[in-house]
PDB file of N, CA and C in Angstrom:
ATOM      1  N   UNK A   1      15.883   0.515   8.667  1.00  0.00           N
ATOM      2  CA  UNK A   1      17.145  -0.115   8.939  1.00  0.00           C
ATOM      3  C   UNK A   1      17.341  -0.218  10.459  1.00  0.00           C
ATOM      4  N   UNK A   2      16.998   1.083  11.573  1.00  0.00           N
ATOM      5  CA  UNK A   2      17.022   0.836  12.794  1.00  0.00           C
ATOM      6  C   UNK A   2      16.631   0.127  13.369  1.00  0.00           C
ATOM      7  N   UNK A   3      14.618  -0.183  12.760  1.00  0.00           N
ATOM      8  CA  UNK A   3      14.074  -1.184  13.120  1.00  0.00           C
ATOM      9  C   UNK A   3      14.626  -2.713  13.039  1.00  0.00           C
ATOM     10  N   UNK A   4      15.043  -3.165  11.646  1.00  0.00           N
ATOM     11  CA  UNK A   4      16.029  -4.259  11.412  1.00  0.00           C
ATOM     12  C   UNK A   4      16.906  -4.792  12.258  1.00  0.00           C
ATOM     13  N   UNK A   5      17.915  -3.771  12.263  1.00  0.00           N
ATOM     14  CA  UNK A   5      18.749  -3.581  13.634  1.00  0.00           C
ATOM     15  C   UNK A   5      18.479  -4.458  14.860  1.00  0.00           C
ATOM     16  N   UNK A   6      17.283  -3.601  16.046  1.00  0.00           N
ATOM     17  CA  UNK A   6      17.061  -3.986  16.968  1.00  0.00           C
ATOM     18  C   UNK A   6      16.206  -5.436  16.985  1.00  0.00           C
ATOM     19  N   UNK A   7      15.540  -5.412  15.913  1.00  0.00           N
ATOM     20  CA  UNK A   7      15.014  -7.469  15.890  1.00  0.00           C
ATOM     21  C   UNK A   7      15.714  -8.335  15.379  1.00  0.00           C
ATOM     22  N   UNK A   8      16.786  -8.108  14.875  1.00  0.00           N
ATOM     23  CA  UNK A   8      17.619  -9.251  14.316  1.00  0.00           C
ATOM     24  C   UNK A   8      19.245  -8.797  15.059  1.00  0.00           C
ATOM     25  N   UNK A   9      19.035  -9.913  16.004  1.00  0.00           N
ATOM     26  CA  UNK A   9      20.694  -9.668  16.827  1.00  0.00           C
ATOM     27  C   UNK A   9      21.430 -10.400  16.198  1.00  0.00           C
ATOM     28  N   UNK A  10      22.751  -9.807  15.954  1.00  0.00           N
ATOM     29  CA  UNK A  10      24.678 -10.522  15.733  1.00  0.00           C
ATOM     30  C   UNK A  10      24.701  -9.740  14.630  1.00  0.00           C
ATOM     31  N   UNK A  11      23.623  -9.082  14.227  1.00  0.00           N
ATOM     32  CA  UNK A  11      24.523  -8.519  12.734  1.00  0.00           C
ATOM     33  C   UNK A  11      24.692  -7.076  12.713  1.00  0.00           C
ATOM     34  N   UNK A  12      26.102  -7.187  11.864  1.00  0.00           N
ATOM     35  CA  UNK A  12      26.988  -6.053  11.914  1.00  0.00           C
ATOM     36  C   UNK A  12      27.049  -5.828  11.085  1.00  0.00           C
ATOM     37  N   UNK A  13      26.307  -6.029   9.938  1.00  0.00           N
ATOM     38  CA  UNK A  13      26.415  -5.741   8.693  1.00  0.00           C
ATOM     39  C   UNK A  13      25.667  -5.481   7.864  1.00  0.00           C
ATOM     40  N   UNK A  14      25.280  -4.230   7.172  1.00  0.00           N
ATOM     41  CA  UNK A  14      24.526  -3.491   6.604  1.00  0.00           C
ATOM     42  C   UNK A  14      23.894  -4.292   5.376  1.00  0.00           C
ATOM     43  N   UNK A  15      24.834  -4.640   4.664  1.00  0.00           N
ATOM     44  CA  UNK A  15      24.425  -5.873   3.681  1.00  0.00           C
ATOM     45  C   UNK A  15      23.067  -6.915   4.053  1.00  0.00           C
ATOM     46  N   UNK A  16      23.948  -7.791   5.548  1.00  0.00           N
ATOM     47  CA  UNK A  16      23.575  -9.018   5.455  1.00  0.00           C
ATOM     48  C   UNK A  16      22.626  -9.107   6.721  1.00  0.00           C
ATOM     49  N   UNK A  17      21.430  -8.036   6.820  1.00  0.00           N
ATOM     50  CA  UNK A  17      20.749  -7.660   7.956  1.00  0.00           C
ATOM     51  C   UNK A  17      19.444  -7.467   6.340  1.00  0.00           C
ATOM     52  N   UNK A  18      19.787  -7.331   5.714  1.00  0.00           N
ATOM     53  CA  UNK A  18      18.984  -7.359   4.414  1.00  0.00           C
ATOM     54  C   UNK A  18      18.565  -8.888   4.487  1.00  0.00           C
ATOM     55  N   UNK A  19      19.024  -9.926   4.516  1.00  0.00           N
ATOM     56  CA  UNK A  19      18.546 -11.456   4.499  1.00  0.00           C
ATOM     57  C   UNK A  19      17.499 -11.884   5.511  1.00  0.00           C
ATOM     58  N   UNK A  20      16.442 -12.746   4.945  1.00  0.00           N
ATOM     59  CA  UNK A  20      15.540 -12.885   5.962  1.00  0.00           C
ATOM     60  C   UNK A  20      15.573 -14.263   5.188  1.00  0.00           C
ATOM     61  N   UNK A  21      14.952 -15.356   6.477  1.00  0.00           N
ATOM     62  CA  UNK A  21      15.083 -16.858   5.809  1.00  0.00           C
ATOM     63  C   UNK A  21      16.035 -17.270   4.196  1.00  0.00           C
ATOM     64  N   UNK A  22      16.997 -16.505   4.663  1.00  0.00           N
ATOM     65  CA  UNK A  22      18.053 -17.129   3.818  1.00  0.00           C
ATOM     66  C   UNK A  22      17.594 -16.805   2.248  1.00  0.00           C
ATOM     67  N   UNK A  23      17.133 -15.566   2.371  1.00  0.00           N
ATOM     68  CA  UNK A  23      16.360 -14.553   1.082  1.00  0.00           C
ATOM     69  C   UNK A  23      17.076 -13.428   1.173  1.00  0.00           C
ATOM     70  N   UNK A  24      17.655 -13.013   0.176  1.00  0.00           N
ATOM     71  CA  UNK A  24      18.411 -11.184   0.487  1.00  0.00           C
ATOM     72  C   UNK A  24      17.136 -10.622  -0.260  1.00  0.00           C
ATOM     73  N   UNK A  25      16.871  -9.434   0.202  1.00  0.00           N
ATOM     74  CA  UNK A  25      16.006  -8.453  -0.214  1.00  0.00           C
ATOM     75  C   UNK A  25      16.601  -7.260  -0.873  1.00  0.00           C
ATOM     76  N   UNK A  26      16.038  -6.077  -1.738  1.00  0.00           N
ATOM     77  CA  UNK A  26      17.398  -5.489  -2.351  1.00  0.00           C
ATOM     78  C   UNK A  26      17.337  -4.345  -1.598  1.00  0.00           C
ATOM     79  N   UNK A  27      16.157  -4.274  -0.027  1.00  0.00           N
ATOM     80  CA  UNK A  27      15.642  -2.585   0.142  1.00  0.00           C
ATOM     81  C   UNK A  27      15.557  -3.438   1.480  1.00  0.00           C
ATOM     82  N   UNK A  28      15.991  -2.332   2.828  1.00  0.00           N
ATOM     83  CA  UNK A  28      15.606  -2.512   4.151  1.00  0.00           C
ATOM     84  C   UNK A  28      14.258  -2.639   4.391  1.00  0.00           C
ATOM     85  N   UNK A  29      13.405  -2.025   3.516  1.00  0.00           N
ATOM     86  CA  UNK A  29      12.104  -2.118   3.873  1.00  0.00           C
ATOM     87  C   UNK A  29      11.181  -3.140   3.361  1.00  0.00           C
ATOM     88  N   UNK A  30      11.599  -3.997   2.128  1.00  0.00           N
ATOM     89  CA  UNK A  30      10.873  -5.292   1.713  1.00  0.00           C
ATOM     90  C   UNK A  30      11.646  -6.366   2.870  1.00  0.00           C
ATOM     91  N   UNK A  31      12.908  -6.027   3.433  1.00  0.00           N
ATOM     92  CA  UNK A  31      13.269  -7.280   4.615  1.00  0.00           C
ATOM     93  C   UNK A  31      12.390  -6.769   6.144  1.00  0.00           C
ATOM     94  N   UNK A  32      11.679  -5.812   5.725  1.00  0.00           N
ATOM     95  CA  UNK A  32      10.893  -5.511   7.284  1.00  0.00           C
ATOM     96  C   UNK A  32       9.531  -6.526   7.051  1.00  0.00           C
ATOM     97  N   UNK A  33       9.395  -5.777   5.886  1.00  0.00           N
ATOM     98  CA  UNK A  33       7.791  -6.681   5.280  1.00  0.00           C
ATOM     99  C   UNK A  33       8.467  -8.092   5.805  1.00  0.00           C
ATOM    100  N   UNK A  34       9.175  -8.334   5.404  1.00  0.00           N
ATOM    101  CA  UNK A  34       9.459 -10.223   5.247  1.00  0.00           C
ATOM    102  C   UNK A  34       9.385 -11.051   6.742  1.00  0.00           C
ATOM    103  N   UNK A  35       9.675  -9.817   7.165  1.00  0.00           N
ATOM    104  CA  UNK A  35       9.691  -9.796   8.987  1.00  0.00           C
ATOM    105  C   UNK A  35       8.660 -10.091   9.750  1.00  0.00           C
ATOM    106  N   UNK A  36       7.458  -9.296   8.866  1.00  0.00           N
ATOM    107  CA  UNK A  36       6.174  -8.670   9.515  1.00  0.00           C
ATOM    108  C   UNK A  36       6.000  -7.366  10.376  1.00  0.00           C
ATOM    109  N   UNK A  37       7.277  -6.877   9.923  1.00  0.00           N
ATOM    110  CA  UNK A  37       7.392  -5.733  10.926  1.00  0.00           C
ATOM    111  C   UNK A  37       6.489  -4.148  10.541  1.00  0.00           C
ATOM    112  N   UNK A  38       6.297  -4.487   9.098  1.00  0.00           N
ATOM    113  CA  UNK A  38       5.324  -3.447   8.896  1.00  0.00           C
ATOM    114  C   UNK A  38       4.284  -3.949   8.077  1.00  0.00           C
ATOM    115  N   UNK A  39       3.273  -3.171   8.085  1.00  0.00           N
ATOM    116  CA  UNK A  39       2.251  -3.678   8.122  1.00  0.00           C
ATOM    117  C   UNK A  39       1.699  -4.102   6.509  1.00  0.00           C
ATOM    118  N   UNK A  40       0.768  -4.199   5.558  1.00  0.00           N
ATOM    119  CA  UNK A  40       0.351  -4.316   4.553  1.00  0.00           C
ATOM    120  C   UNK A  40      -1.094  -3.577   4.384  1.00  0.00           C
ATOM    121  N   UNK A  41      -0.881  -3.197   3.087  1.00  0.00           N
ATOM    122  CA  UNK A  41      -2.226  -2.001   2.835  1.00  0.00           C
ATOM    123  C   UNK A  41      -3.262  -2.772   3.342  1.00  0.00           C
ATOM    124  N   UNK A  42      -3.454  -3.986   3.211  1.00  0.00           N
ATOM    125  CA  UNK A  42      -4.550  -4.723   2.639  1.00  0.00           C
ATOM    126  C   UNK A  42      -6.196  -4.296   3.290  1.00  0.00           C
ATOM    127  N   UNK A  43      -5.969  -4.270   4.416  1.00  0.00           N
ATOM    128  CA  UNK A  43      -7.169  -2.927   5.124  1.00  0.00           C
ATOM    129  C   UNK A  43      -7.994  -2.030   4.233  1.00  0.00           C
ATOM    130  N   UNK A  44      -6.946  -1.062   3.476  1.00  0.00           N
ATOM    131  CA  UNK A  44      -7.420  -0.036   3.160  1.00  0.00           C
ATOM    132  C   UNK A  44      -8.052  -0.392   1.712  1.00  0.00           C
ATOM    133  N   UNK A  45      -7.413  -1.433   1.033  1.00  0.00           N
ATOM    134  CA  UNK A  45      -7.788  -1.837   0.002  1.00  0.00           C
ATOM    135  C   UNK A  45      -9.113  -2.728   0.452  1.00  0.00           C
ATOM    136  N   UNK A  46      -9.110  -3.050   1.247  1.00  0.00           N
ATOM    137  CA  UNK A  46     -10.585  -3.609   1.783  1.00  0.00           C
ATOM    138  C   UNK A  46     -11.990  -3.012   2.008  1.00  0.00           C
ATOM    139  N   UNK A  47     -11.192  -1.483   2.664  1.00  0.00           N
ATOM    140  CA  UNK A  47     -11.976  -0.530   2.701  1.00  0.00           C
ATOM    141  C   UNK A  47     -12.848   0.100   1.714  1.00  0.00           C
ATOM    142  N   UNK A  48     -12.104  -0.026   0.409  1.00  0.00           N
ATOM    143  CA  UNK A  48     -11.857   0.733  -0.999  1.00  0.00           C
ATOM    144  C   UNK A  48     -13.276  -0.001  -1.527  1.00  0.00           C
ATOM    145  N   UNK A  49     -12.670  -1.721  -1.083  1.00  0.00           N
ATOM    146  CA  UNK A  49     -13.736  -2.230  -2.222  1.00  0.00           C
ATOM    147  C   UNK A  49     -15.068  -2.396  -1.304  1.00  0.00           C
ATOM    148  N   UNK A  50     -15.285  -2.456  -0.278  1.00  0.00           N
ATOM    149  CA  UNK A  50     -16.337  -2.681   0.540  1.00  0.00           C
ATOM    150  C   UNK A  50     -16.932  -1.079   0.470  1.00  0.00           C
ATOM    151  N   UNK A  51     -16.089  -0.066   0.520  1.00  0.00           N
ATOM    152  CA  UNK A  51     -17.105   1.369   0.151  1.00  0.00           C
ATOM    153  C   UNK A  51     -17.987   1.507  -1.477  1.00  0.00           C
ATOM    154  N   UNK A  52     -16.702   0.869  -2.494  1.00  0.00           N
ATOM    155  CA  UNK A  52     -17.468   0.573  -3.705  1.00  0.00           C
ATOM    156  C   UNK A  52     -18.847   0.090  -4.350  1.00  0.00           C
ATOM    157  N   UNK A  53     -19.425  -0.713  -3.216  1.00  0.00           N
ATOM    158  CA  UNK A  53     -20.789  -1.009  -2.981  1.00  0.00           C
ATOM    159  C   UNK A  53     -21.603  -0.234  -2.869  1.00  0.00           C
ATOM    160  N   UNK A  54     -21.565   0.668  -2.020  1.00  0.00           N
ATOM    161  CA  UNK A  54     -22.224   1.795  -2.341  1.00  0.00           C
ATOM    162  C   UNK A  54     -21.891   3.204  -2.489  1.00  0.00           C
ATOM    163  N   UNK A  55     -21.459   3.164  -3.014  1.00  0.00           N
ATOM    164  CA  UNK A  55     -20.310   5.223  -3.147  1.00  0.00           C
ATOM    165  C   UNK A  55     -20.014   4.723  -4.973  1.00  0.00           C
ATOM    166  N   UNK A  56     -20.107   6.164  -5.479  1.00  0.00           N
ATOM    167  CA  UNK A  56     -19.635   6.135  -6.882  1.00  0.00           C
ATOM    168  C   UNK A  56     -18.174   6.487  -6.860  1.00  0.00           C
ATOM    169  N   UNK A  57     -17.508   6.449  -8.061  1.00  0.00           N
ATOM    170  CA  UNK A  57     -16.282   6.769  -8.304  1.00  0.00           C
ATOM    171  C   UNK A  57     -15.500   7.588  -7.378  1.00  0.00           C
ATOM    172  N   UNK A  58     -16.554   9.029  -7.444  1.00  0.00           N
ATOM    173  CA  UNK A  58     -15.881  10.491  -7.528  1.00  0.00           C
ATOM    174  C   UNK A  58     -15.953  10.401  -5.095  1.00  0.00           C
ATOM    175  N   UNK A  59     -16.453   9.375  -4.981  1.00  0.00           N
ATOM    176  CA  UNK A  59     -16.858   9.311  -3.608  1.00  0.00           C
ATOM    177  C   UNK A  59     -15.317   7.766  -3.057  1.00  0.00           C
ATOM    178  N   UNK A  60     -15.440   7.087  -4.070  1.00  0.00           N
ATOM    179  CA  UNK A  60     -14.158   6.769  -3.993  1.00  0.00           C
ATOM    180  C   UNK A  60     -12.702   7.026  -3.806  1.00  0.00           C
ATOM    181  N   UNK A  61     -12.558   8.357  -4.694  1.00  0.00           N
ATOM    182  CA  UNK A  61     -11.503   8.875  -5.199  1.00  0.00           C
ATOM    183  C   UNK A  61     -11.401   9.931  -4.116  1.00  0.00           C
ATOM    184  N   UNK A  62     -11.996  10.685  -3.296  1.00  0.00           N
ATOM    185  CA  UNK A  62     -12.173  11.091  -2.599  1.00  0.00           C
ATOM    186  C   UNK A  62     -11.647  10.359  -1.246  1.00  0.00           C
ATOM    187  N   UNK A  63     -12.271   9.108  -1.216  1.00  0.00           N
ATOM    188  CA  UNK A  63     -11.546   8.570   0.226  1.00  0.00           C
ATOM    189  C   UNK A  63     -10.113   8.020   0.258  1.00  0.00           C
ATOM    190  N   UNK A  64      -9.702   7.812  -1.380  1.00  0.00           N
ATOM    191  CA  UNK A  64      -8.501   7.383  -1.386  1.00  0.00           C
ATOM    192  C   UNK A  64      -7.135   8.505  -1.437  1.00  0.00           C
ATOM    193  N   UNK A  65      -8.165  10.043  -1.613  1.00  0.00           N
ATOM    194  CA  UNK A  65      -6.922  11.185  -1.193  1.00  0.00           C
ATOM    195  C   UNK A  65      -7.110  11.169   0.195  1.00  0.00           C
ATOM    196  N   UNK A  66      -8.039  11.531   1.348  1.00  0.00           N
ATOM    197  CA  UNK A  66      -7.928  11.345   2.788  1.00  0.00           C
ATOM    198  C   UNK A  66      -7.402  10.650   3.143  1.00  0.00           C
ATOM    199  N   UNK A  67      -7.346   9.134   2.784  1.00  0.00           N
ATOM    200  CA  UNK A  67      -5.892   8.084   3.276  1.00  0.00           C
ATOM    201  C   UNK A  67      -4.450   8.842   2.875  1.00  0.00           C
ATOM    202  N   UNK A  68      -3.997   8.975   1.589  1.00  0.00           N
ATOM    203  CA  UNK A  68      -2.772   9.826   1.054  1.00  0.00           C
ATOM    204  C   UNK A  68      -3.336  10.768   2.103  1.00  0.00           C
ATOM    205  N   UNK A  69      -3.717  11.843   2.460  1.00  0.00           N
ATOM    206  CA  UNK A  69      -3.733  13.154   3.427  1.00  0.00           C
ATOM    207  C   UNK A  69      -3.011  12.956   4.549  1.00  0.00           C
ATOM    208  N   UNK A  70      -3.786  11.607   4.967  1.00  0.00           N
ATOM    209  CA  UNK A  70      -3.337  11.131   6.540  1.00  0.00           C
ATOM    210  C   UNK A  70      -2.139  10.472   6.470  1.00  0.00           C
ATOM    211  N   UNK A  71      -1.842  10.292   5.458  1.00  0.00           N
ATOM    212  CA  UNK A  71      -0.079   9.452   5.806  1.00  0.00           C
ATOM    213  C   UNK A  71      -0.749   7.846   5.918  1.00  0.00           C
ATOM    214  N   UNK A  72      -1.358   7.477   6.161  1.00  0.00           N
ATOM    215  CA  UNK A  72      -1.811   6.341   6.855  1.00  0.00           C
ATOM    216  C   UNK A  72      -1.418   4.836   6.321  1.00  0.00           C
ATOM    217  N   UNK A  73      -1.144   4.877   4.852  1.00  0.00           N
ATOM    218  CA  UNK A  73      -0.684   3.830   4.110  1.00  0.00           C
ATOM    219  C   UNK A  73       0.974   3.578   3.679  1.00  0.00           C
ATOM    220  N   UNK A  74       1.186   2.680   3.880  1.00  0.00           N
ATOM    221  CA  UNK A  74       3.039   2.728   3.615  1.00  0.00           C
ATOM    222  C   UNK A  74       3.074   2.400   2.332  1.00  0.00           C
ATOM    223  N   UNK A  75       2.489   2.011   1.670  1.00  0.00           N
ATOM    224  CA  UNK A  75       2.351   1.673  -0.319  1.00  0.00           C
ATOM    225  C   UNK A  75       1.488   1.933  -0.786  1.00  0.00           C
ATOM    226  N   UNK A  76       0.847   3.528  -1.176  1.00  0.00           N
ATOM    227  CA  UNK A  76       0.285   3.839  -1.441  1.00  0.00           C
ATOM    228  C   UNK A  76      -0.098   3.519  -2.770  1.00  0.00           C
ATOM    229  N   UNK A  77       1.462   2.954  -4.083  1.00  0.00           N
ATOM    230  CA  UNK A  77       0.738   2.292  -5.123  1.00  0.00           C
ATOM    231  C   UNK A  77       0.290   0.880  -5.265  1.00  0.00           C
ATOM    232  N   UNK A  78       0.509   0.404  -4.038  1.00  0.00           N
ATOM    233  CA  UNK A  78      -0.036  -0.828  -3.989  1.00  0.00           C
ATOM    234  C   UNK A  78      -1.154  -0.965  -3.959  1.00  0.00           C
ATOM    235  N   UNK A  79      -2.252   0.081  -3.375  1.00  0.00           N
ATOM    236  CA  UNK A  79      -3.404   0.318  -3.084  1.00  0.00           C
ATOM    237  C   UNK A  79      -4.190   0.617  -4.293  1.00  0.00           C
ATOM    238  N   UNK A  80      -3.238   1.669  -5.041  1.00  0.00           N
ATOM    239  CA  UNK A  80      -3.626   2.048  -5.934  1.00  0.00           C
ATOM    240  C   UNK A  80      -4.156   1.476  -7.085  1.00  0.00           C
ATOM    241  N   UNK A  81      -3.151   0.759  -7.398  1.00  0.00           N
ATOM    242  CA  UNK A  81      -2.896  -0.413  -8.362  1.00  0.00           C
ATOM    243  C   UNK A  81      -4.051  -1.844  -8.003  1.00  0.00           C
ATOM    244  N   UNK A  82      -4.138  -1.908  -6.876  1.00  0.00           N
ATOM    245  CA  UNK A  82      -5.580  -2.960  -6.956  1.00  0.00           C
ATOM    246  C   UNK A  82      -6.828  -2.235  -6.559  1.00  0.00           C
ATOM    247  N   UNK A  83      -6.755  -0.595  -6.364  1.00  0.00           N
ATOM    248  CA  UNK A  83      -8.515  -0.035  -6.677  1.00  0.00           C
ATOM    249  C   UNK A  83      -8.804   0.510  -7.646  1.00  0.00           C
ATOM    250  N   UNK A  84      -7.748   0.654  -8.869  1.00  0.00           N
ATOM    251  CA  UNK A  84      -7.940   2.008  -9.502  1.00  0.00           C
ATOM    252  C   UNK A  84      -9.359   2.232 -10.312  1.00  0.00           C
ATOM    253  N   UNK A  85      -9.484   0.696 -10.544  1.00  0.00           N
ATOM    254  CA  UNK A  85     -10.849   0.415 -11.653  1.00  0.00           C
ATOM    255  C   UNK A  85     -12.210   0.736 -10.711  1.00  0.00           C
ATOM    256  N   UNK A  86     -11.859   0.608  -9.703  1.00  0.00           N
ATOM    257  CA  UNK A  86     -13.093   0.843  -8.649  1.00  0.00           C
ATOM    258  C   UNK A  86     -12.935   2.435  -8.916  1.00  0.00           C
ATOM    259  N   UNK A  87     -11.946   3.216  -8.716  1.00  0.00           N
ATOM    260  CA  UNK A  87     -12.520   4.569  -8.246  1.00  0.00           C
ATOM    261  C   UNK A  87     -12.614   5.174  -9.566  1.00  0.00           C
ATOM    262  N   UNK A  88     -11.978   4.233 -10.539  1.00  0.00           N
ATOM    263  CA  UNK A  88     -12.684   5.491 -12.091  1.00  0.00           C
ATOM    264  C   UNK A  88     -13.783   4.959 -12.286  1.00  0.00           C
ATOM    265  N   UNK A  89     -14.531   4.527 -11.761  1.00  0.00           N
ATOM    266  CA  UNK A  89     -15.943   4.262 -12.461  1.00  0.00           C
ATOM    267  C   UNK A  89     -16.859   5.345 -12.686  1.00  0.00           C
ATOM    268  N   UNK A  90     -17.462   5.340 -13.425  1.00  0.00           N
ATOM    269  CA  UNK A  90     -18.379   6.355 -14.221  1.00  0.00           C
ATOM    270  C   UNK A  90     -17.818   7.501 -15.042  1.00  0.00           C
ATOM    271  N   UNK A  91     -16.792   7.832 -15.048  1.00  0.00           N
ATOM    272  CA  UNK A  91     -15.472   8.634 -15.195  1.00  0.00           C
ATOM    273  C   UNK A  91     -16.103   8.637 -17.292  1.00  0.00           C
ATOM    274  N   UNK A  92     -15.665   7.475 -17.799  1.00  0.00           N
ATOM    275  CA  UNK A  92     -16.274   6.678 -19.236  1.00  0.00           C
ATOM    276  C   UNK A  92     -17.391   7.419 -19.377  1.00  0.00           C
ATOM    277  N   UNK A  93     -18.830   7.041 -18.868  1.00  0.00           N
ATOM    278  CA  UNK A  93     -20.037   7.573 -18.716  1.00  0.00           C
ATOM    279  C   UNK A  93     -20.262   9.217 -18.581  1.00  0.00           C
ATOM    280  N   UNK A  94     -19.523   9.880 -17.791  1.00  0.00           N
ATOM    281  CA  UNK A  94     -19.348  11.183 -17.691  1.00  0.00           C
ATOM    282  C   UNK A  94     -18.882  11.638 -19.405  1.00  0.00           C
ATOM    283  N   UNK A  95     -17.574  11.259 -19.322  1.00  0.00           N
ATOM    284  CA  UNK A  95     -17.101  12.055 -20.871  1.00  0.00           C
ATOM    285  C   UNK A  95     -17.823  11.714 -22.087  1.00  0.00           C
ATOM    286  N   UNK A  96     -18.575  10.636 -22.230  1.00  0.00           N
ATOM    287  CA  UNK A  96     -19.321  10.023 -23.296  1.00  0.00           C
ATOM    288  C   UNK A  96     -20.451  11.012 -23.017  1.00  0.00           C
ATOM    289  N   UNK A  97     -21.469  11.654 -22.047  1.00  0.00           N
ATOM    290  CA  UNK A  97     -22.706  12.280 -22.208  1.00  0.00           C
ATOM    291  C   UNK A  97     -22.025  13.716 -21.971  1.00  0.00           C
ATOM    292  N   UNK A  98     -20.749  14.279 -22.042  1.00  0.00           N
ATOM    293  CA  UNK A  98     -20.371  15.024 -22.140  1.00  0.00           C
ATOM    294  C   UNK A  98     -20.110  15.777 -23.419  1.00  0.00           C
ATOM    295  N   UNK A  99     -19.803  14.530 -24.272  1.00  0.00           N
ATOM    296  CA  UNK A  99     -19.569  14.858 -25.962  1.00  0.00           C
ATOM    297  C   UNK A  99     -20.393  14.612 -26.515  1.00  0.00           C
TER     298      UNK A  99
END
């Protein structure tokens, strides 16, 4: 909201500092996105699938708690939600030669 604040001058109003191109947003922080003021996973999800090439699951899942460790991502289920199939892989294969 502070950030908001200082890039969008005349407004005095908590409400209507939420509007970006004549769009209300329902959260200060999807009108930052709208802004460009913060950033988008899309990096890390880049990262995710370009390590997937060569790293298995459990080497996946692994780099995607060190990001969560580091703070480093602002939507962490956004990330989530477009690697998840990448980092359970073999996961199937494991419990099947398990039983």
């Amino acid at each position: 909201m502070r950030v908001l604040f200082t890039i969008q001058k005349g407004f005095f109003d908590y409400a209507i500092i939420r509007i970006v191109n004549e769009q209300t947003f329902n959260t200060y922080e999807e009108a930052s996105y709208a802004l460009g003021l913060l950033k988008d996973d899309k990096e890390f999800i880049d990262a995710i699938k370009e390590a997937s090439v060569l790293a298995y699951g459990h080497e996946l899942r692994r780099l995607f708690v060190s990001l969560l460790y580091m703070n480093t991502m602002s939507k962490s289920e956004v990330v989530w939600k477009a690697s998840w199939k990448l980092m359970s892989g073999r996961i199937l294969y494991h419990k099947r030669k398990e039983f």
